[in-house]
N, C-alpha and C. Protein backbone atom coordinates (compact mmCIF):
# COMPACT_ATOMS: atom_id res chain seq x y z
N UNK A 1 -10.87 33.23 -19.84
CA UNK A 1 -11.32 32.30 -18.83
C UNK A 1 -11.26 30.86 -19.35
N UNK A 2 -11.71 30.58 -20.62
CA UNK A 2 -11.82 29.24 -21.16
C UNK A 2 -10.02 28.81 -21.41
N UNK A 3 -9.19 29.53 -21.55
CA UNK A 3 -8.16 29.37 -21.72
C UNK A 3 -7.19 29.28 -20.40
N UNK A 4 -7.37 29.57 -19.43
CA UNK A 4 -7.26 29.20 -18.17
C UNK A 4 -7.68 27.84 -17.66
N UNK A 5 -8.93 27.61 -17.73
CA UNK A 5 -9.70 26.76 -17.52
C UNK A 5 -8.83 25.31 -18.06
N UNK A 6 -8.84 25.54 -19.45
CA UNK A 6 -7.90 24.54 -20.29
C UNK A 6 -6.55 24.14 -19.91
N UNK A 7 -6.44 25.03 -19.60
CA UNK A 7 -4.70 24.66 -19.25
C UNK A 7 -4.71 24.60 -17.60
N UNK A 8 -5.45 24.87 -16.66
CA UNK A 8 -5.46 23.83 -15.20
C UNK A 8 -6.05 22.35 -15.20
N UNK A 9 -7.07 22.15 -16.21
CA UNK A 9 -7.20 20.34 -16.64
C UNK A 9 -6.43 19.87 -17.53
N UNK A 10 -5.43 21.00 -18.19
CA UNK A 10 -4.54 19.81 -18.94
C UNK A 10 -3.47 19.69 -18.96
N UNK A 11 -2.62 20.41 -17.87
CA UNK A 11 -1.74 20.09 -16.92
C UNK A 11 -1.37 19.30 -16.08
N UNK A 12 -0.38 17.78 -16.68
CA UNK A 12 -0.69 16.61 -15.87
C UNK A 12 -0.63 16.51 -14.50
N UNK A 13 0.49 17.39 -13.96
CA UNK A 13 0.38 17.38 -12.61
C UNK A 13 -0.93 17.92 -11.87
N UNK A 14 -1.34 19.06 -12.29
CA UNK A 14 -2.12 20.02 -11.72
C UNK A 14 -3.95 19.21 -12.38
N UNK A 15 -3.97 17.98 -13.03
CA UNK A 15 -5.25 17.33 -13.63
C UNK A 15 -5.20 16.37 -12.45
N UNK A 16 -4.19 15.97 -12.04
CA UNK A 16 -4.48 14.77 -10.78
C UNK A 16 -5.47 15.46 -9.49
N UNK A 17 -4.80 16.99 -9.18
CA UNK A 17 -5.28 17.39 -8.29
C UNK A 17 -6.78 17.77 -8.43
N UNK A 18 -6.56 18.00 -9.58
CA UNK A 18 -8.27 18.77 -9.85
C UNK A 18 -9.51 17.22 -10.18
N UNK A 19 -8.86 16.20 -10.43
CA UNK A 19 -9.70 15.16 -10.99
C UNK A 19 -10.05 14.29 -9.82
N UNK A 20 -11.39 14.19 -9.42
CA UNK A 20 -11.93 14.16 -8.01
C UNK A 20 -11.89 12.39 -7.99
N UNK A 21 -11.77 11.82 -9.06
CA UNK A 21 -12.36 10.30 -9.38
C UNK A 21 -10.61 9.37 -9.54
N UNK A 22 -9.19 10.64 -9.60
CA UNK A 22 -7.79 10.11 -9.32
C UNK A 22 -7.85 9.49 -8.03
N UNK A 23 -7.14 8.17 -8.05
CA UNK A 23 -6.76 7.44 -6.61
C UNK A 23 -5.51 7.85 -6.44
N UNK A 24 -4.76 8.20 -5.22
CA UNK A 24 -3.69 8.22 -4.65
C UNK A 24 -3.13 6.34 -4.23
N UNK A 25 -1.93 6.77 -4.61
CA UNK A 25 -1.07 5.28 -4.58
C UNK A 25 -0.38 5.66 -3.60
N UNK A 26 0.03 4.80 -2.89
CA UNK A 26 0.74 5.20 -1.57
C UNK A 26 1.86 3.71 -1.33
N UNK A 27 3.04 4.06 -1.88
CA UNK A 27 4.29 2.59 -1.26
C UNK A 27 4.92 3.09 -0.31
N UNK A 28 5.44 2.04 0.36
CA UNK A 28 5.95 2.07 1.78
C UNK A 28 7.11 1.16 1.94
N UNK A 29 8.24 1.48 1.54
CA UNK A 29 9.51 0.54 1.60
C UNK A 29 10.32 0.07 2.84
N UNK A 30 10.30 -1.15 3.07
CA UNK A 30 11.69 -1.30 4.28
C UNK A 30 13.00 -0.93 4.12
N UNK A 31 13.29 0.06 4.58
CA UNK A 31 15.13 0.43 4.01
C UNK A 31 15.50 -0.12 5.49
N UNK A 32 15.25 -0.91 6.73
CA UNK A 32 15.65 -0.63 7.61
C UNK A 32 17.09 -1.16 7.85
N UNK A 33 17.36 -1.85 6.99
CA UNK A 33 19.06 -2.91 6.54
C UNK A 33 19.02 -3.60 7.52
N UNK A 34 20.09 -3.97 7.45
CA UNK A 34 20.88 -5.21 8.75
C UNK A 34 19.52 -6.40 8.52
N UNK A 35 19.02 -6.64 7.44
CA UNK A 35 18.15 -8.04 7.68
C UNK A 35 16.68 -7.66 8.14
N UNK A 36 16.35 -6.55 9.10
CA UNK A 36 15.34 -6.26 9.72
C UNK A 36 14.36 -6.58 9.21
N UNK A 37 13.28 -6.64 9.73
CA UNK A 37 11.79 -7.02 9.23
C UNK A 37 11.43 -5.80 9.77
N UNK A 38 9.94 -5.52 9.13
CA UNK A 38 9.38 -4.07 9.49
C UNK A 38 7.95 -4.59 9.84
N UNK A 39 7.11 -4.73 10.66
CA UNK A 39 5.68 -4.62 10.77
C UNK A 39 4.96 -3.77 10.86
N UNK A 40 4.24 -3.80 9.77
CA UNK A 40 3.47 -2.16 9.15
C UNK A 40 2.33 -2.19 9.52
N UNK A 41 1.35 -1.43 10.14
CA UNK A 41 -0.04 -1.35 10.21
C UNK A 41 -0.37 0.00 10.13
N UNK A 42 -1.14 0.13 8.92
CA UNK A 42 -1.71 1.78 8.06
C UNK A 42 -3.42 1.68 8.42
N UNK A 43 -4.04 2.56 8.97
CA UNK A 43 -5.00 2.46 8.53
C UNK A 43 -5.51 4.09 8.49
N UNK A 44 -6.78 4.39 8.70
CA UNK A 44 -7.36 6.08 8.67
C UNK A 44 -9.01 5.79 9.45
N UNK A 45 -9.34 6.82 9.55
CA UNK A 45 -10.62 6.74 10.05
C UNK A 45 -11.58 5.73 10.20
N UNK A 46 -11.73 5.48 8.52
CA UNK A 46 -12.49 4.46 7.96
C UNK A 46 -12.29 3.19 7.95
N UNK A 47 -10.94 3.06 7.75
CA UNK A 47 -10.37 1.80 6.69
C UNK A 47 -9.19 1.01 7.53
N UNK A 48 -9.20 -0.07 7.45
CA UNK A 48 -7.61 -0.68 8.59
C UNK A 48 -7.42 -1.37 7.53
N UNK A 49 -5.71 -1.52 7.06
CA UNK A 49 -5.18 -1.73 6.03
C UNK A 49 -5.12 -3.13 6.07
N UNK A 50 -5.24 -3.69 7.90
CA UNK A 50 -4.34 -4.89 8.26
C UNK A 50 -2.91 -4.69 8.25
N UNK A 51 -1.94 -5.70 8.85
CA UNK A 51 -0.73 -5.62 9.71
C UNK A 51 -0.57 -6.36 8.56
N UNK A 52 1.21 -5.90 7.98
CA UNK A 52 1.78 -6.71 7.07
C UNK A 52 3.44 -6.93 7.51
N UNK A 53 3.81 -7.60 6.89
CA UNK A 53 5.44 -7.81 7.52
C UNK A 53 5.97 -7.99 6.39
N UNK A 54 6.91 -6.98 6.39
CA UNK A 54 7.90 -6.44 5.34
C UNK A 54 9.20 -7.15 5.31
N UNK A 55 9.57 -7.59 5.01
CA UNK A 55 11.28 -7.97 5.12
C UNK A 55 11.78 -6.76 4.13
N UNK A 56 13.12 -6.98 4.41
CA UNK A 56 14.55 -6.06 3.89
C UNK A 56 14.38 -5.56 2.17
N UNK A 57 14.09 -4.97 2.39
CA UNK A 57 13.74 -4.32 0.87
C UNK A 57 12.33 -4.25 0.28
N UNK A 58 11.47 -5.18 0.90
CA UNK A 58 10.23 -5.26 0.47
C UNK A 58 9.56 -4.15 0.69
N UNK A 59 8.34 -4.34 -0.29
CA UNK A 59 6.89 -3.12 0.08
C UNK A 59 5.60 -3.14 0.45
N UNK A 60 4.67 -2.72 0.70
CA UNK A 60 3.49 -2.17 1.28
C UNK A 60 2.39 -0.86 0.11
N UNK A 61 2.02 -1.56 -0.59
CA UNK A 61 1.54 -0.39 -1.36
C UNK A 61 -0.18 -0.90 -1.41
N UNK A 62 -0.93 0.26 -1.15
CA UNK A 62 -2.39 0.59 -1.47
C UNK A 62 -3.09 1.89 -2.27
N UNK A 63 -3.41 1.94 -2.50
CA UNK A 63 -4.40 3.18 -3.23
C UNK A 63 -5.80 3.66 -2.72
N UNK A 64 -6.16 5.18 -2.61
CA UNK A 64 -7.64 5.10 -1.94
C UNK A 64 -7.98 6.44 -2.68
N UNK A 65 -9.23 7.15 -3.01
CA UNK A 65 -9.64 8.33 -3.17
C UNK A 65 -9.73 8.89 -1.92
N UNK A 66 -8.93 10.02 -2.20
CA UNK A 66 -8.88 11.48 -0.72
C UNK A 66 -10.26 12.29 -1.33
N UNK A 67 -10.38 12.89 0.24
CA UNK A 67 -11.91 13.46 -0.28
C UNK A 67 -11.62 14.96 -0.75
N UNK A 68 -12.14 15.87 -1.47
CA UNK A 68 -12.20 17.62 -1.87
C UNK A 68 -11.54 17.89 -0.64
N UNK A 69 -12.25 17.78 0.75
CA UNK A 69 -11.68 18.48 1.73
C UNK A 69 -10.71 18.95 2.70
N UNK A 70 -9.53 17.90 1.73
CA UNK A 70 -8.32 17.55 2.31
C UNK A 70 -7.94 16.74 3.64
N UNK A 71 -9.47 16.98 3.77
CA UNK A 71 -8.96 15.75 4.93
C UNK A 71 -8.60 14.57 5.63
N UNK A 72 -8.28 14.10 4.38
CA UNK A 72 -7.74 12.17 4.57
C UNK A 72 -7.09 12.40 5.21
N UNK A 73 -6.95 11.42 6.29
CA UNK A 73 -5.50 10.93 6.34
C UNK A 73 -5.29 9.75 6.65
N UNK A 74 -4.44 8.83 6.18
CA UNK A 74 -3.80 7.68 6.76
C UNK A 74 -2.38 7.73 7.43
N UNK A 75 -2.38 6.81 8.70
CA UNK A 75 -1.09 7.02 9.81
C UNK A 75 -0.73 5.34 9.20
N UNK A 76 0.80 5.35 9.92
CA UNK A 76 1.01 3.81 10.13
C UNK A 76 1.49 4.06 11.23
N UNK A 77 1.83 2.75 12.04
CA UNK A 77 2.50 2.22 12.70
C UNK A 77 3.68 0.99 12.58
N UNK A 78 5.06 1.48 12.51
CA UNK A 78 5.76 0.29 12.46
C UNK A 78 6.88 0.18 13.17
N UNK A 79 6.97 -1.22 13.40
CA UNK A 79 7.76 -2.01 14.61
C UNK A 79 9.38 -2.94 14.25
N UNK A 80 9.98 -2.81 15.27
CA UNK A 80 10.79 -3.69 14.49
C UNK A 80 11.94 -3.68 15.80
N UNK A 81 12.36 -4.86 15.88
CA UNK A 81 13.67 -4.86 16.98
C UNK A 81 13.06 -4.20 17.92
N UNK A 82 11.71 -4.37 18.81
CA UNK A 82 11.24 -4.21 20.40
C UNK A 82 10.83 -2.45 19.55
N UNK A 83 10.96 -1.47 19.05
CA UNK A 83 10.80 -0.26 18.70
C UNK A 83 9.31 -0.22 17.87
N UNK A 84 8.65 0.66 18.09
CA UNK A 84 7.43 1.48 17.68
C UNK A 84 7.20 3.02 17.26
N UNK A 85 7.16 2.99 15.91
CA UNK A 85 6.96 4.55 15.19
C UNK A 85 5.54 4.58 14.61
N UNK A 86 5.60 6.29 14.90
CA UNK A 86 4.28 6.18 13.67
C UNK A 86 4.35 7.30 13.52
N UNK A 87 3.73 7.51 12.03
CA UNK A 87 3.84 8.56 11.35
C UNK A 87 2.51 8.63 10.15
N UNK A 88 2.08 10.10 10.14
CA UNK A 88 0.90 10.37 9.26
C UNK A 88 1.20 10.00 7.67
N UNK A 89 1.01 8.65 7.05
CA UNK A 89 1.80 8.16 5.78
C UNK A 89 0.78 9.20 4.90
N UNK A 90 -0.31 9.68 4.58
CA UNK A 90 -0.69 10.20 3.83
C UNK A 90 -1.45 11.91 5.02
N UNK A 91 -1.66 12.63 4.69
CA UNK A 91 -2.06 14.21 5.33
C UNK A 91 -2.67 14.88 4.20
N UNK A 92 -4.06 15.10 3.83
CA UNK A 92 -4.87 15.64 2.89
C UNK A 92 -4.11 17.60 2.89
N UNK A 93 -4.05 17.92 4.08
CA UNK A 93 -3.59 19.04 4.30
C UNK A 93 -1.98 19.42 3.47
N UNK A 94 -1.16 17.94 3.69
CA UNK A 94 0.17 18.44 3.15
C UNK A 94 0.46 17.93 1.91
N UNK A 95 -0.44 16.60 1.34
CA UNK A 95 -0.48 15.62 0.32
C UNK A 95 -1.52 15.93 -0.65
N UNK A 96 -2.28 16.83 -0.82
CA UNK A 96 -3.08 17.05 -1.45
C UNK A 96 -2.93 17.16 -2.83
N UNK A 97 -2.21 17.35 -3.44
CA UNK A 97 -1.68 17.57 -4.89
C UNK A 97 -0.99 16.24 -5.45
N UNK A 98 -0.76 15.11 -4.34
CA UNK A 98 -0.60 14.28 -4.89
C UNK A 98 -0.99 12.68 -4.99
N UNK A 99 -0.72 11.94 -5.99
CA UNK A 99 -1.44 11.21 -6.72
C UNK A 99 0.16 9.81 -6.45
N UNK A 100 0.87 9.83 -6.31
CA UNK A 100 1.68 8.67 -6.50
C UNK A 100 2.99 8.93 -5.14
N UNK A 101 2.63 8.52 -3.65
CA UNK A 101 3.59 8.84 -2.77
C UNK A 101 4.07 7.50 -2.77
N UNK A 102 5.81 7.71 -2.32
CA UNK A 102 6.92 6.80 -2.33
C UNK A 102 7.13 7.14 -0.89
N UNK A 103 7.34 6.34 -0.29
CA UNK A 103 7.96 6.19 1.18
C UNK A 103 9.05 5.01 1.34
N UNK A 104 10.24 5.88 1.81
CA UNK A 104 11.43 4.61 2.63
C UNK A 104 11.46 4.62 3.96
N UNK A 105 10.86 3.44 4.86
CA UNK A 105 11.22 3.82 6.05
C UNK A 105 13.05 3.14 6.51
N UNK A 106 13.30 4.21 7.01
CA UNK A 106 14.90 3.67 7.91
C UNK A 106 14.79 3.87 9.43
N UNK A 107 15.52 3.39 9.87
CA UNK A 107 15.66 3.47 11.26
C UNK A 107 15.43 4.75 11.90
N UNK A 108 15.83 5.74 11.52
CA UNK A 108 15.74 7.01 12.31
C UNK A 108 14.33 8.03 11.70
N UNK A 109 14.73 7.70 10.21
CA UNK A 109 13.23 8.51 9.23
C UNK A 109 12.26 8.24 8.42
N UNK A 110 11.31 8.66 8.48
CA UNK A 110 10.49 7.67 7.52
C UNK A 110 11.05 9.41 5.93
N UNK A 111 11.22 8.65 5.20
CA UNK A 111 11.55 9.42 3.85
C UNK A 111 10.62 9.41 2.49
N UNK A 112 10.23 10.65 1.76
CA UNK A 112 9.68 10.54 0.81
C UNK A 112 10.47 10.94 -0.41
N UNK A 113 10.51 9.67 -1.17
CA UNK A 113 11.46 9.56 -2.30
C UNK A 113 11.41 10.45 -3.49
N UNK A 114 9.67 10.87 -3.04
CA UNK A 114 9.80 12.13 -4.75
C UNK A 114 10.06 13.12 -3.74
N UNK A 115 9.99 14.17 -3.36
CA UNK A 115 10.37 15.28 -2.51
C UNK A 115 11.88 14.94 -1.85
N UNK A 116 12.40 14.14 -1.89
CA UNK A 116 13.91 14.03 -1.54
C UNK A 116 13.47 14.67 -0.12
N UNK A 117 12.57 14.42 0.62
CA UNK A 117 12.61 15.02 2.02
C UNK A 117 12.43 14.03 2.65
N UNK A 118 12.98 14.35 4.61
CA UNK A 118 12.61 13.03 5.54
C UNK A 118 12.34 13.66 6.96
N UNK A 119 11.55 12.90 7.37
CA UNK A 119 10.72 13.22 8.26
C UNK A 119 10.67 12.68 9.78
N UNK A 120 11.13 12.79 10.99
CA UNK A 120 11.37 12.36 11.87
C UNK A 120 9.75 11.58 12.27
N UNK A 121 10.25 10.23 12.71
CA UNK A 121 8.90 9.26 12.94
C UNK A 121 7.78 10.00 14.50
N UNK A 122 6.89 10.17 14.44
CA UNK A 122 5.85 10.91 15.42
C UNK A 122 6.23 12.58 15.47
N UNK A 123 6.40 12.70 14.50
CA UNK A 123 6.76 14.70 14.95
C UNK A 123 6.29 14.63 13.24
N UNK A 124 6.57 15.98 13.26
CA UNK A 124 6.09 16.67 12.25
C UNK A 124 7.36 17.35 11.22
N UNK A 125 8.44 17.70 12.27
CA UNK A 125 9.86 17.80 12.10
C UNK A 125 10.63 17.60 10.31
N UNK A 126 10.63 18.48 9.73
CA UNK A 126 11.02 18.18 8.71
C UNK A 126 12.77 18.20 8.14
N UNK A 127 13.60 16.61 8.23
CA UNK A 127 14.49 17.06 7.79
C UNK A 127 15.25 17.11 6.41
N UNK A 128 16.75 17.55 5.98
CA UNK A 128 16.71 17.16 4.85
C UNK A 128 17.82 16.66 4.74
């Protein structure tokens, strides 16, 4: 048991999840090209991030403690050329294990850069 024990806290990946006092980092990139500007507004239950404006390559990054119960979540909303998306940027339910999310948004997907996966903006839709 003690040897179990040891090796789920000292397992770097698997110590983020278990360490209740880790903040989650959360960036949010403009990939949208052609020049675009992106206007981002993240917030969650609690917390409103405020509206930021991204130009062409720029980022959006915050950090927050998720609670045991998986149930954070933070959404954004972003705009650009008359268009409006939004998408759940953090989900305690699907994000829970992690500690450092990368996001590219593009025109059609918002994408997460460590999982090489992308995600259609307001659905749940997972593509690859």
């Amino acid at each position: 048991m003690v040897v179990l024990w040891n090796y789920l806290f000292s397992y770097p990946y698997m110590n983020s999840a278990f360490s209740f006092n880790a903040p989650t980092h959360v960036k949010i990139s403009n990939k949208l090209g052609n020049g675009l500007d992106l206007t981002l507004h993240c917030k969650s239950r609690d917390d409103d991030l405020g509206v930021h404006l991204l130009h062409q390559d720029e980022s959006f990054s915050f950090q927050f403690h998720p609670n045991i119960f998986r149930s954070t979540l933070f959404w954004c909303s972003f705009r650009w050329s008359g268009q409006t998306k939004s998408f759940d940027i953090f989900d305690g339910g699907r994000d829970y294990l992690l500690t450092d999310l990368k996001w590219s948004a593009s025109p059609t997907q918002i994408c997460d850069e460590n999982k090489k996966v992308c995600y259609d903006y307001n659905k749940l839709r997972v593509t690859t």
